[in-house]
N, C-alpha and C. Protein backbone atom coordinates (compact mmCIF):
# COMPACT_ATOMS: atom_id res chain seq x y z
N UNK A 1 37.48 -26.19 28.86
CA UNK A 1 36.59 -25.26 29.52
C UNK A 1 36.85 -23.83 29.03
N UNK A 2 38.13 -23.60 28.99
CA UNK A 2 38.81 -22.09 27.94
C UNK A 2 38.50 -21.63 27.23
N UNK A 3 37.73 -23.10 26.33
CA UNK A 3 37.47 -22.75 24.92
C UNK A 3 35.97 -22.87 25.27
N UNK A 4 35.61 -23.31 25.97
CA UNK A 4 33.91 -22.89 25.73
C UNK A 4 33.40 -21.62 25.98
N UNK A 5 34.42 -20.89 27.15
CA UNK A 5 34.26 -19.50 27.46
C UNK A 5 34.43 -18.58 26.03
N UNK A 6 35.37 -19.25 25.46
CA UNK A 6 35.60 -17.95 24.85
C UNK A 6 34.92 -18.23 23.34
N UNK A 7 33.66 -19.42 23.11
CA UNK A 7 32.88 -19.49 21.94
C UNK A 7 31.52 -19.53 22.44
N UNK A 8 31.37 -19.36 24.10
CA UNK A 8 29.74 -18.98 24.23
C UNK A 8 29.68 -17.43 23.44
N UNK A 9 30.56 -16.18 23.97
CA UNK A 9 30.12 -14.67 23.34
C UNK A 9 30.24 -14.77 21.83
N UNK A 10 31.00 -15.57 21.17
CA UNK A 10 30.39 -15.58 19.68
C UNK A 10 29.35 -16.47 18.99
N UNK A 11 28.96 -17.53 20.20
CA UNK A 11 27.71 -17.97 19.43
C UNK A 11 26.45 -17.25 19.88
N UNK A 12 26.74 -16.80 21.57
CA UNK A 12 25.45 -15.56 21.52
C UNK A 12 24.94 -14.52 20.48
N UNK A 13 26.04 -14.01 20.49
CA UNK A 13 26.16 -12.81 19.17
C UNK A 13 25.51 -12.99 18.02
N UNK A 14 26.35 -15.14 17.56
CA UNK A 14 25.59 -15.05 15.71
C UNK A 14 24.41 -15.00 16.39
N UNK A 15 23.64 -15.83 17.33
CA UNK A 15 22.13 -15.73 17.57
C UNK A 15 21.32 -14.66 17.72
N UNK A 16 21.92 -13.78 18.29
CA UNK A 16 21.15 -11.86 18.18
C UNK A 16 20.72 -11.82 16.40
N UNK A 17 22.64 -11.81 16.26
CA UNK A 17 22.65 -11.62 14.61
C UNK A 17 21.24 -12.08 13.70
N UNK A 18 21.13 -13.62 14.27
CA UNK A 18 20.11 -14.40 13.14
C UNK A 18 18.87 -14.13 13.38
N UNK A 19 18.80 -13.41 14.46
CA UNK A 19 17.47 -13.43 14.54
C UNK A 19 17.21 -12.04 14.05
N UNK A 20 17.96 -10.82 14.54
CA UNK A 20 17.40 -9.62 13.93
C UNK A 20 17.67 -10.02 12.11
N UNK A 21 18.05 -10.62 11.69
CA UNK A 21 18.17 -10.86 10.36
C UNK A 21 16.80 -11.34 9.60
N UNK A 22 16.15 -12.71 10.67
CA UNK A 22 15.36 -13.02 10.21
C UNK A 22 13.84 -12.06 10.81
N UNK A 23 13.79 -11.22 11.73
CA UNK A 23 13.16 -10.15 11.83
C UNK A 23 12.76 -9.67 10.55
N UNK A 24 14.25 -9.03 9.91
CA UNK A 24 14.12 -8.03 8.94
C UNK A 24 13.64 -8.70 7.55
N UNK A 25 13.58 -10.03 7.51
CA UNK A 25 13.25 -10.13 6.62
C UNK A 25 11.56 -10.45 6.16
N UNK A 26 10.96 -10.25 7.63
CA UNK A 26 9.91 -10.48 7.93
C UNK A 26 8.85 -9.26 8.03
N UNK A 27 9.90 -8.19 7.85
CA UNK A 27 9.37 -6.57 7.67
C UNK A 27 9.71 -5.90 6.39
N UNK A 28 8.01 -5.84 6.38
CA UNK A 28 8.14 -4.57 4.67
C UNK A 28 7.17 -3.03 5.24
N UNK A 29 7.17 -2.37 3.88
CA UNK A 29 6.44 -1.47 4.09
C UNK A 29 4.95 -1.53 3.19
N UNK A 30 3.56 -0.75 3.59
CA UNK A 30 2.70 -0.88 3.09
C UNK A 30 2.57 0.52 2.88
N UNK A 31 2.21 0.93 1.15
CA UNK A 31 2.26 2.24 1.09
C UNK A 31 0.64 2.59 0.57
N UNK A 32 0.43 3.75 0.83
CA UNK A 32 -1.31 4.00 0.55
C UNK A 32 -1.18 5.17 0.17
N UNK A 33 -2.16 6.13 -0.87
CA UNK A 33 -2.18 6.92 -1.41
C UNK A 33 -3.87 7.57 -1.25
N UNK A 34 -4.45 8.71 -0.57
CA UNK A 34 -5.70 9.00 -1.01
C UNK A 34 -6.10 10.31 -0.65
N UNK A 35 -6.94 10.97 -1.26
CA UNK A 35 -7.26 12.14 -1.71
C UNK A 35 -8.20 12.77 -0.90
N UNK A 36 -7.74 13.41 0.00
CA UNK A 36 -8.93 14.41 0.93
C UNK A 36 -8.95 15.74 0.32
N UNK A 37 -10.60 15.87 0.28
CA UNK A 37 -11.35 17.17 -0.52
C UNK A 37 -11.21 17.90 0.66
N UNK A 38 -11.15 19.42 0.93
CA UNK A 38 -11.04 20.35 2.22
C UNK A 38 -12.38 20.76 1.07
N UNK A 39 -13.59 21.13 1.67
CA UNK A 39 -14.33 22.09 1.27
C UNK A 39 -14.42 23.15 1.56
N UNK A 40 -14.54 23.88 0.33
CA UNK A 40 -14.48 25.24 0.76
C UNK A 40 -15.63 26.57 0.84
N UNK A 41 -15.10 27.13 1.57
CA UNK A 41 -17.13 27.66 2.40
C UNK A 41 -16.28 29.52 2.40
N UNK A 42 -16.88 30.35 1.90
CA UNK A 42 -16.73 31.93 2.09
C UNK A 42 -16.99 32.31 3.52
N UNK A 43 -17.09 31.19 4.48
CA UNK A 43 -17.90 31.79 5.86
C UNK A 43 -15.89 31.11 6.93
N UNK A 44 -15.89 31.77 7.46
CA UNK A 44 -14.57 31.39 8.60
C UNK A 44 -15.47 30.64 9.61
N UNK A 45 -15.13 29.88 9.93
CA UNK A 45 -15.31 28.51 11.04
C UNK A 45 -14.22 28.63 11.78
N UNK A 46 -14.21 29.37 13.16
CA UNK A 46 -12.99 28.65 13.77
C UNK A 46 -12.83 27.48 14.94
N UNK A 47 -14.37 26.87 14.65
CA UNK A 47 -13.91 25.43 15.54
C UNK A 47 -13.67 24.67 14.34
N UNK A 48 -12.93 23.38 15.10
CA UNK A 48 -12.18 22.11 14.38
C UNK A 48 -13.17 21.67 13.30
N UNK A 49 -12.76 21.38 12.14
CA UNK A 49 -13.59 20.52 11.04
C UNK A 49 -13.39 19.37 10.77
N UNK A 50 -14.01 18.14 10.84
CA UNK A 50 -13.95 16.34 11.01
C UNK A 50 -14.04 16.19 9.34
N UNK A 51 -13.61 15.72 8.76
CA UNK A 51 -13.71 14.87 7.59
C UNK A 51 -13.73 13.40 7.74
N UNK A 52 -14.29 12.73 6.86
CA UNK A 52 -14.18 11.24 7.19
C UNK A 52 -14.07 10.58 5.77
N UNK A 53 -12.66 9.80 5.39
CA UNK A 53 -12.08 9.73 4.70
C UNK A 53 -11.96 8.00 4.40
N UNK A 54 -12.96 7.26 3.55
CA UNK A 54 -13.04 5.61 3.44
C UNK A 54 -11.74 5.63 2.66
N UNK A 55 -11.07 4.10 3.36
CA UNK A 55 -9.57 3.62 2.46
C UNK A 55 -9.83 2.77 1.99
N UNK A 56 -9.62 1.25 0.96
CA UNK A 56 -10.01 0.70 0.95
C UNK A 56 -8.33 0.11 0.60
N UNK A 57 -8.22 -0.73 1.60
CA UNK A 57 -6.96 -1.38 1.81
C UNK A 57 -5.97 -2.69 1.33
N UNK A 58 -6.74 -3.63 0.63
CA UNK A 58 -6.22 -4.26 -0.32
C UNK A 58 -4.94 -4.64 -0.07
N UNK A 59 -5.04 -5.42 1.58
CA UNK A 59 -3.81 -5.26 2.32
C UNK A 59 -3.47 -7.18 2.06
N UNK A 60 -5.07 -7.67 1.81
CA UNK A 60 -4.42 -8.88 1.30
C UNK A 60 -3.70 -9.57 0.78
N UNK A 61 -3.98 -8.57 -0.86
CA UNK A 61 -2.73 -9.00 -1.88
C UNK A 61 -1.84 -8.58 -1.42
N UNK A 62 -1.23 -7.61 -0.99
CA UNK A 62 0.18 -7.15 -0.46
C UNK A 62 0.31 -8.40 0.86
N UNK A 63 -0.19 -8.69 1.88
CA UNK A 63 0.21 -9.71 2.53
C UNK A 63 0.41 -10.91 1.50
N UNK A 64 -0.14 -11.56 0.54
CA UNK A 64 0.04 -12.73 -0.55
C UNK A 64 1.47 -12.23 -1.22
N UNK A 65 1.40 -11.16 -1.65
CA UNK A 65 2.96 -11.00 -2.44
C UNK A 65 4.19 -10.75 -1.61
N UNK A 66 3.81 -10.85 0.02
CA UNK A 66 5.06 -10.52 0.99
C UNK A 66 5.30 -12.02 1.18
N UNK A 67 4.28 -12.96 0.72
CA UNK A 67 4.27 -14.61 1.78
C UNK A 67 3.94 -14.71 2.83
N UNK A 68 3.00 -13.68 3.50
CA UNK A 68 2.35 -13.89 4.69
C UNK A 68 0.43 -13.31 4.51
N UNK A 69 0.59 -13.41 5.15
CA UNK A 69 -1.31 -13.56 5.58
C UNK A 69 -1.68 -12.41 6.69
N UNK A 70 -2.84 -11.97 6.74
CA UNK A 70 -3.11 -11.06 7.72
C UNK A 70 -3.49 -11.43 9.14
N UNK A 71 -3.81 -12.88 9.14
CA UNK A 71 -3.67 -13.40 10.30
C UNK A 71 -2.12 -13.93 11.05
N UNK A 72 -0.72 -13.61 10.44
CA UNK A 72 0.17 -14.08 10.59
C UNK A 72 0.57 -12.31 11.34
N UNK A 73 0.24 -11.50 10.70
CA UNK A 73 1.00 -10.27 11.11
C UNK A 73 0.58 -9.59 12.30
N UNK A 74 1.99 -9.83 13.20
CA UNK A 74 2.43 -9.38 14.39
C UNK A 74 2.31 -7.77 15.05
N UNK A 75 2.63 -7.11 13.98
CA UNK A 75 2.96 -5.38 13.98
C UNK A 75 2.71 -5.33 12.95
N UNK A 76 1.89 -3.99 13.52
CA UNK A 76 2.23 -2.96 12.49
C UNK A 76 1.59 -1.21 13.09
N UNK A 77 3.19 0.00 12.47
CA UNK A 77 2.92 0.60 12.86
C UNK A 77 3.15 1.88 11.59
N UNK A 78 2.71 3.70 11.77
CA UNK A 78 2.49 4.28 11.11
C UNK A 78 3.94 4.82 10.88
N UNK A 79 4.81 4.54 9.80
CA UNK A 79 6.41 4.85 9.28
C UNK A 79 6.30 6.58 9.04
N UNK A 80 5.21 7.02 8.53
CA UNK A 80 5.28 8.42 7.71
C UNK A 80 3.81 8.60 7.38
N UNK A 81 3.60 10.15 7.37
CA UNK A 81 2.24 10.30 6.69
C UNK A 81 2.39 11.98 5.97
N UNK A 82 2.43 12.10 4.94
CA UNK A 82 2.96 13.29 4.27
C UNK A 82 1.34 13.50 3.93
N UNK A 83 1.07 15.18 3.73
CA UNK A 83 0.22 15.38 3.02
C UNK A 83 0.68 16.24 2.53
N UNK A 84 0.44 16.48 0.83
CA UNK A 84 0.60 17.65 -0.18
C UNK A 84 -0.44 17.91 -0.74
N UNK A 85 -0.54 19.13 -0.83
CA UNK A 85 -1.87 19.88 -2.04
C UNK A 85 -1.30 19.84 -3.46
N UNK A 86 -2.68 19.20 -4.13
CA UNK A 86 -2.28 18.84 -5.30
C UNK A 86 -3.14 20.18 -6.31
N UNK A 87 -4.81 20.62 -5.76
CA UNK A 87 -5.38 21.28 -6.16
C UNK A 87 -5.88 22.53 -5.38
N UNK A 88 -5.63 23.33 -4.88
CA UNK A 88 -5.13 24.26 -6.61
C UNK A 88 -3.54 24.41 -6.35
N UNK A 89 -2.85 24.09 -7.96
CA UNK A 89 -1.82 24.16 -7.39
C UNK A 89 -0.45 25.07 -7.12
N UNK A 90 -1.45 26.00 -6.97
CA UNK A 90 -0.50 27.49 -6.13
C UNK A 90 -0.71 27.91 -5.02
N UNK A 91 -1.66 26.74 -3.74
CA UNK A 91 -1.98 26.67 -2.88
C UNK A 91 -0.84 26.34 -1.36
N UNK A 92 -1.07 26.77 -0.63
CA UNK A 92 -0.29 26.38 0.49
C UNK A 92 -1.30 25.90 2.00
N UNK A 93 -0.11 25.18 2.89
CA UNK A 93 -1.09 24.84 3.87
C UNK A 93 -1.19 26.10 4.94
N UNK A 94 -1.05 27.74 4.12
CA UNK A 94 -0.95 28.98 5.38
C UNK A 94 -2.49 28.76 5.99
N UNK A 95 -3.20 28.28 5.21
CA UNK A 95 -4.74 28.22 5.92
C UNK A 95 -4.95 27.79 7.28
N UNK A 96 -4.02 26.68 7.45
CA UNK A 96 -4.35 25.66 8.51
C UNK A 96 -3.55 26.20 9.88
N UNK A 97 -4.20 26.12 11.11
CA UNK A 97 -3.43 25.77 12.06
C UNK A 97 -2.97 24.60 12.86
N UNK A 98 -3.60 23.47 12.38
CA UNK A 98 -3.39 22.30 13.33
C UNK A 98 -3.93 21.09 12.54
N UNK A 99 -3.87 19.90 12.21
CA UNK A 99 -4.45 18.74 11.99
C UNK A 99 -4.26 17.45 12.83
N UNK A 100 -5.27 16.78 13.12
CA UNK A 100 -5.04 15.47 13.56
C UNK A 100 -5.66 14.51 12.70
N UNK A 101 -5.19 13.65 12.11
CA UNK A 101 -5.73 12.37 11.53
C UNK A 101 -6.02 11.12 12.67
N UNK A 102 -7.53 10.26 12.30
CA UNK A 102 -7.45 9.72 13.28
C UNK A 102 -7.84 7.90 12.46
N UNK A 103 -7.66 7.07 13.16
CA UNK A 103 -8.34 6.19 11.90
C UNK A 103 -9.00 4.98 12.68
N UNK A 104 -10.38 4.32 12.32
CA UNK A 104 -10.81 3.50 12.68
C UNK A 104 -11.58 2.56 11.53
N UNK A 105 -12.13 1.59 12.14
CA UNK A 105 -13.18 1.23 11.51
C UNK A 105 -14.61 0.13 11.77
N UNK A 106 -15.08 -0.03 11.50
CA UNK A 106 -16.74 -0.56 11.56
C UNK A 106 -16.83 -1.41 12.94
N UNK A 107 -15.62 -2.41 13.02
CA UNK A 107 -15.55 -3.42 14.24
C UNK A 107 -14.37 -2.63 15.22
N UNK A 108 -13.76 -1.49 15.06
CA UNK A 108 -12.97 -1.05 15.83
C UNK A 108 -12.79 -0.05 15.98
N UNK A 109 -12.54 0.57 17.77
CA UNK A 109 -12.06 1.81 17.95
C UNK A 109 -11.13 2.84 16.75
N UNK A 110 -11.71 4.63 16.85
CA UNK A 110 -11.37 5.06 16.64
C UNK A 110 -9.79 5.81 17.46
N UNK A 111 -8.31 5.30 16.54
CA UNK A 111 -7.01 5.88 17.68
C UNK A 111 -6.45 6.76 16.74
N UNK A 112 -5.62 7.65 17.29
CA UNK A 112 -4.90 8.40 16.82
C UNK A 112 -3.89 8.36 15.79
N UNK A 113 -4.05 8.80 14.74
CA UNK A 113 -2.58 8.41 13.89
C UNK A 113 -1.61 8.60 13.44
N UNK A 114 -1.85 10.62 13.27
CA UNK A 114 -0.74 11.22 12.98
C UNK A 114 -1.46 13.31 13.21
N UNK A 115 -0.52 13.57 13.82
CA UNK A 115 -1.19 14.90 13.82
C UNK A 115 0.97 16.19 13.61
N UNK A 116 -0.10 17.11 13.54
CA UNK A 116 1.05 18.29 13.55
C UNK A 116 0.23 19.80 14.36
N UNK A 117 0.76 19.97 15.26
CA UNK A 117 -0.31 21.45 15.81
C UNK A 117 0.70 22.59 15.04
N UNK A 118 1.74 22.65 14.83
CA UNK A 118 2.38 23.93 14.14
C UNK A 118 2.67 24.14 12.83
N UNK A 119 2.00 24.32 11.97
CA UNK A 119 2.00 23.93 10.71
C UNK A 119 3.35 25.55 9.87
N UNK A 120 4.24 24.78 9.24
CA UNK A 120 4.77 25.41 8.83
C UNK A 120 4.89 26.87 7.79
N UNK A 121 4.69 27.80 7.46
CA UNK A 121 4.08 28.58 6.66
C UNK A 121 4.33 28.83 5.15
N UNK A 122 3.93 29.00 4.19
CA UNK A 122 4.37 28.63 2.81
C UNK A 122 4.81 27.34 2.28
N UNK A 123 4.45 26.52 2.84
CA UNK A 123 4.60 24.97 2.33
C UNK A 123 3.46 24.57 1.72
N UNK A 124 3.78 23.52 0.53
CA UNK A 124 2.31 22.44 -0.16
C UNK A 124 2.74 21.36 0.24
N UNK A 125 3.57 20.98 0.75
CA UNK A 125 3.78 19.71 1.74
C UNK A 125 4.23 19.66 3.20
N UNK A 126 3.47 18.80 4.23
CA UNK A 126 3.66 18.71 5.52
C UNK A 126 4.03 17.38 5.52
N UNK A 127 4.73 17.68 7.04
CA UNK A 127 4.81 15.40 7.51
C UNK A 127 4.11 15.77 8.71
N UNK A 128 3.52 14.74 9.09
CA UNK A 128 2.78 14.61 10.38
C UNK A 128 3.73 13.63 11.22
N UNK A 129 3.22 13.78 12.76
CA UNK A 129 4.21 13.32 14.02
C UNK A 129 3.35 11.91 13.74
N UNK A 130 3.88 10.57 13.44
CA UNK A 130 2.92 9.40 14.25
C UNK A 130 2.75 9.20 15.58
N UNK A 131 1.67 8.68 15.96
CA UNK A 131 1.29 8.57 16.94
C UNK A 131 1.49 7.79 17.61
N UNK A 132 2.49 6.48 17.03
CA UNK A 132 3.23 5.32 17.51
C UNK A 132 2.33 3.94 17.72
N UNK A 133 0.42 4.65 17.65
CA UNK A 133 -0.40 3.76 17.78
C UNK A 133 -0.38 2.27 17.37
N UNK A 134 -0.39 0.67 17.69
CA UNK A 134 -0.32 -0.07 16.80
C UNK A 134 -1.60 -0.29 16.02
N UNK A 135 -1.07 -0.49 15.29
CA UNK A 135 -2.53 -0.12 13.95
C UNK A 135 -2.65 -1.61 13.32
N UNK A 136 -2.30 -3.16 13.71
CA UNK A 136 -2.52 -4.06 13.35
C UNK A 136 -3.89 -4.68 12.58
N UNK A 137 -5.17 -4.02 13.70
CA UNK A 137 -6.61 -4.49 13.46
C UNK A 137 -6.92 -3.45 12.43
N UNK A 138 -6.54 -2.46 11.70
CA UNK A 138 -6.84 -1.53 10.62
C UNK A 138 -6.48 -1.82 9.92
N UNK A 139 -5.19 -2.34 9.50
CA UNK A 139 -4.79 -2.87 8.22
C UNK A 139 -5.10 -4.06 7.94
N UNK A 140 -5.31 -4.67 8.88
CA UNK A 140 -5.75 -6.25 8.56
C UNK A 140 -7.38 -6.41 7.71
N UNK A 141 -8.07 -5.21 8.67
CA UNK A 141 -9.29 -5.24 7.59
C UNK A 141 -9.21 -4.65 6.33
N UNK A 142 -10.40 -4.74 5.20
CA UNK A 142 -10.64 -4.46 3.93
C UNK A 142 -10.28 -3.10 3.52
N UNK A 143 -11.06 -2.13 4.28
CA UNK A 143 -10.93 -0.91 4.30
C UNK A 143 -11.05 -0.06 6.10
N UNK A 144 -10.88 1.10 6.15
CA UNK A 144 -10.33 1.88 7.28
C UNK A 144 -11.06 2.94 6.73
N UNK A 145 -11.45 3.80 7.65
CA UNK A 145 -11.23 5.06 7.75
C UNK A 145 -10.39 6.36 8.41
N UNK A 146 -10.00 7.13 7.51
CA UNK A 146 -9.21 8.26 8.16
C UNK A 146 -10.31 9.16 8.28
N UNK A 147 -10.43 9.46 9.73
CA UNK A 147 -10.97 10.76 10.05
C UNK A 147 -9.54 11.86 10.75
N UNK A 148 -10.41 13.04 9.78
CA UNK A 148 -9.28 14.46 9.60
C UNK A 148 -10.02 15.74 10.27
N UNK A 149 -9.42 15.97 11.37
CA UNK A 149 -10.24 17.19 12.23
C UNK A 149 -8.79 18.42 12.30
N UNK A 150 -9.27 18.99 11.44
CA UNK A 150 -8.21 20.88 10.83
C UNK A 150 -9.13 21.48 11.66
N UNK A 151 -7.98 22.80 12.29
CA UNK A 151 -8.73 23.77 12.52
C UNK A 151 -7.66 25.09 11.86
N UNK A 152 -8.76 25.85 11.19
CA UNK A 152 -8.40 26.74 10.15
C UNK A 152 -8.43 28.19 10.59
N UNK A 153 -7.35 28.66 10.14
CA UNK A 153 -7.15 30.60 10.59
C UNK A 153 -7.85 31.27 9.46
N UNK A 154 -8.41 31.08 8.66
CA UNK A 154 -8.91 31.80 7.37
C UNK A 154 -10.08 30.74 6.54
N UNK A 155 -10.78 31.64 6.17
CA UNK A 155 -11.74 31.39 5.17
C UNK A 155 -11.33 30.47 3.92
N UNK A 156 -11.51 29.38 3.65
CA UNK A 156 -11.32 28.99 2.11
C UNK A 156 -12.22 28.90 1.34
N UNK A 157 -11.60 29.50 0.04
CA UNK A 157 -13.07 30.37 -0.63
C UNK A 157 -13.11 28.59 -1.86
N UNK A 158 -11.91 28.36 -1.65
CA UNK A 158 -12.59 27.16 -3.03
C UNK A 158 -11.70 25.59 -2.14
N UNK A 159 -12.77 25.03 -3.17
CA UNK A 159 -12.46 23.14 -2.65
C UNK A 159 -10.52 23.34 -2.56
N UNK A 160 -10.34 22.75 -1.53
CA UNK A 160 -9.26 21.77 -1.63
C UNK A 160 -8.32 20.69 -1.44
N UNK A 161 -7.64 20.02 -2.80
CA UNK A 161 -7.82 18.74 -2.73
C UNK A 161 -5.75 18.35 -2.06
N UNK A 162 -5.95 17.62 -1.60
CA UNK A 162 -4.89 17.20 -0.46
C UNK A 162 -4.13 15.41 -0.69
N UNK A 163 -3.05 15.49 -1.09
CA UNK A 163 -3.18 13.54 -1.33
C UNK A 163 -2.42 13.42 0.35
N UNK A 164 -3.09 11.96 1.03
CA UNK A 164 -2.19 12.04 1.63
C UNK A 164 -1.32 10.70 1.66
N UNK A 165 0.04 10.39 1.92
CA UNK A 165 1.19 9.49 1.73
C UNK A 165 0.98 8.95 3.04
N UNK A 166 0.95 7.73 2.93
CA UNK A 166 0.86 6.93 4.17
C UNK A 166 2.07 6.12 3.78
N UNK A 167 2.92 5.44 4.93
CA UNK A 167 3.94 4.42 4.78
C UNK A 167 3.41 3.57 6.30
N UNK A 168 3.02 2.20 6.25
CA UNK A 168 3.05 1.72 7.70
C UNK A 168 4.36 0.43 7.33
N UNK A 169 4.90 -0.15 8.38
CA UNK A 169 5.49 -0.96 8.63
C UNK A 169 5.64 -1.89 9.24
N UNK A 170 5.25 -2.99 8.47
CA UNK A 170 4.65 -4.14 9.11
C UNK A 170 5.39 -5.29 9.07
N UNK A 171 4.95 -6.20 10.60
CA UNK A 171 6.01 -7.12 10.50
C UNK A 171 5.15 -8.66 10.99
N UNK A 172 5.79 -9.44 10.31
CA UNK A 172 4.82 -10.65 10.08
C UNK A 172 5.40 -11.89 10.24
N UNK A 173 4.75 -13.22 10.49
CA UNK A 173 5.45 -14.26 10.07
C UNK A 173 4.98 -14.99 9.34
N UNK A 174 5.98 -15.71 8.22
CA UNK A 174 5.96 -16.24 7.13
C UNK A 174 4.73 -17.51 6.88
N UNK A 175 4.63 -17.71 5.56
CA UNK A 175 3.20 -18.69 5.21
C UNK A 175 3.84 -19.85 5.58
């Protein structure tokens, strides 16, 4: 009886162990890359400006080369979302005061995905806060949209172009 006491807390344990193991091996990351134009207008606007930004997600093959399927995946949520100005590139984000990214698509609500209200000053790169939203039914479809509502302290006299870095992290079970 001594000995069962004292090999139930190490077979509980390997079992935590095996399972966050096999968790992790069931979680990757999905990375996306795409290019929002800011247009630029000689006139100051100071209500919010909406952009609407098609992804086209190609989340299949990445589910085929993980060994799972998009009907298998459990989670998934937003890891990181960086945006940097690429054009022009002696540009900074002093223009901006606030962004929210939001993302939906055709069969589904528009939720929140990543925003920043205090934008740092003299930077060409920001990270945005995620929104913790689960974003399962967006990645699972073809393509998504990011809609981008800035609201701007100054006039921008020319286009500009913005990539933004998405990382989500998704977790699935196997084919």
């Amino acid at each position: 009886m001594k000995k069962l006491l004292l090999l139930a807390p190490l077979l509980l344990l390997l079992g935590v162990l095996s399972c966050k193991k096999i968790n992790e091996l069931l979680t990757f990351d999905l990375d996306y890359s795409q290019n929002i134009t800011v247009p630029g207008s000689p006139i100051f606007i100071p209500t919010p400006v909406v952009l609407a930004v098609p992804v086209t997600t190609k989340s299949d093959e990445t589910f085929k080369s993980k060994n799972t399927a998009a009907d298998l995946v459990k989670d998934v949520k937003l890891k990181r979302l960086a945006l940097t100005i690429t054009d022009p590139a002696a540009e900074n984000f002093d223009f901006l005061n606030s962004i929210e990214i939001s993302i939906g698509t055709d069969q589904n609500d528009i939720v929140p995905l990543a925003s920043l209200s205090s934008i740092p000053k003299g930077v060409s790169t920001i990270e945005l806060t995620p929104s913790g939203a689960k974003l399962d039914k967006y990645l699972k479809a073809s393509s998504y949209t990011l809609h981008t509502k800035v609201t701007v302290n100054k006039a921008i006299l020319k286009d500009i172009t913005v990539r933004a870095d998405t990382k989500f992290t998704v977790t699935a079970d196997p084919l």
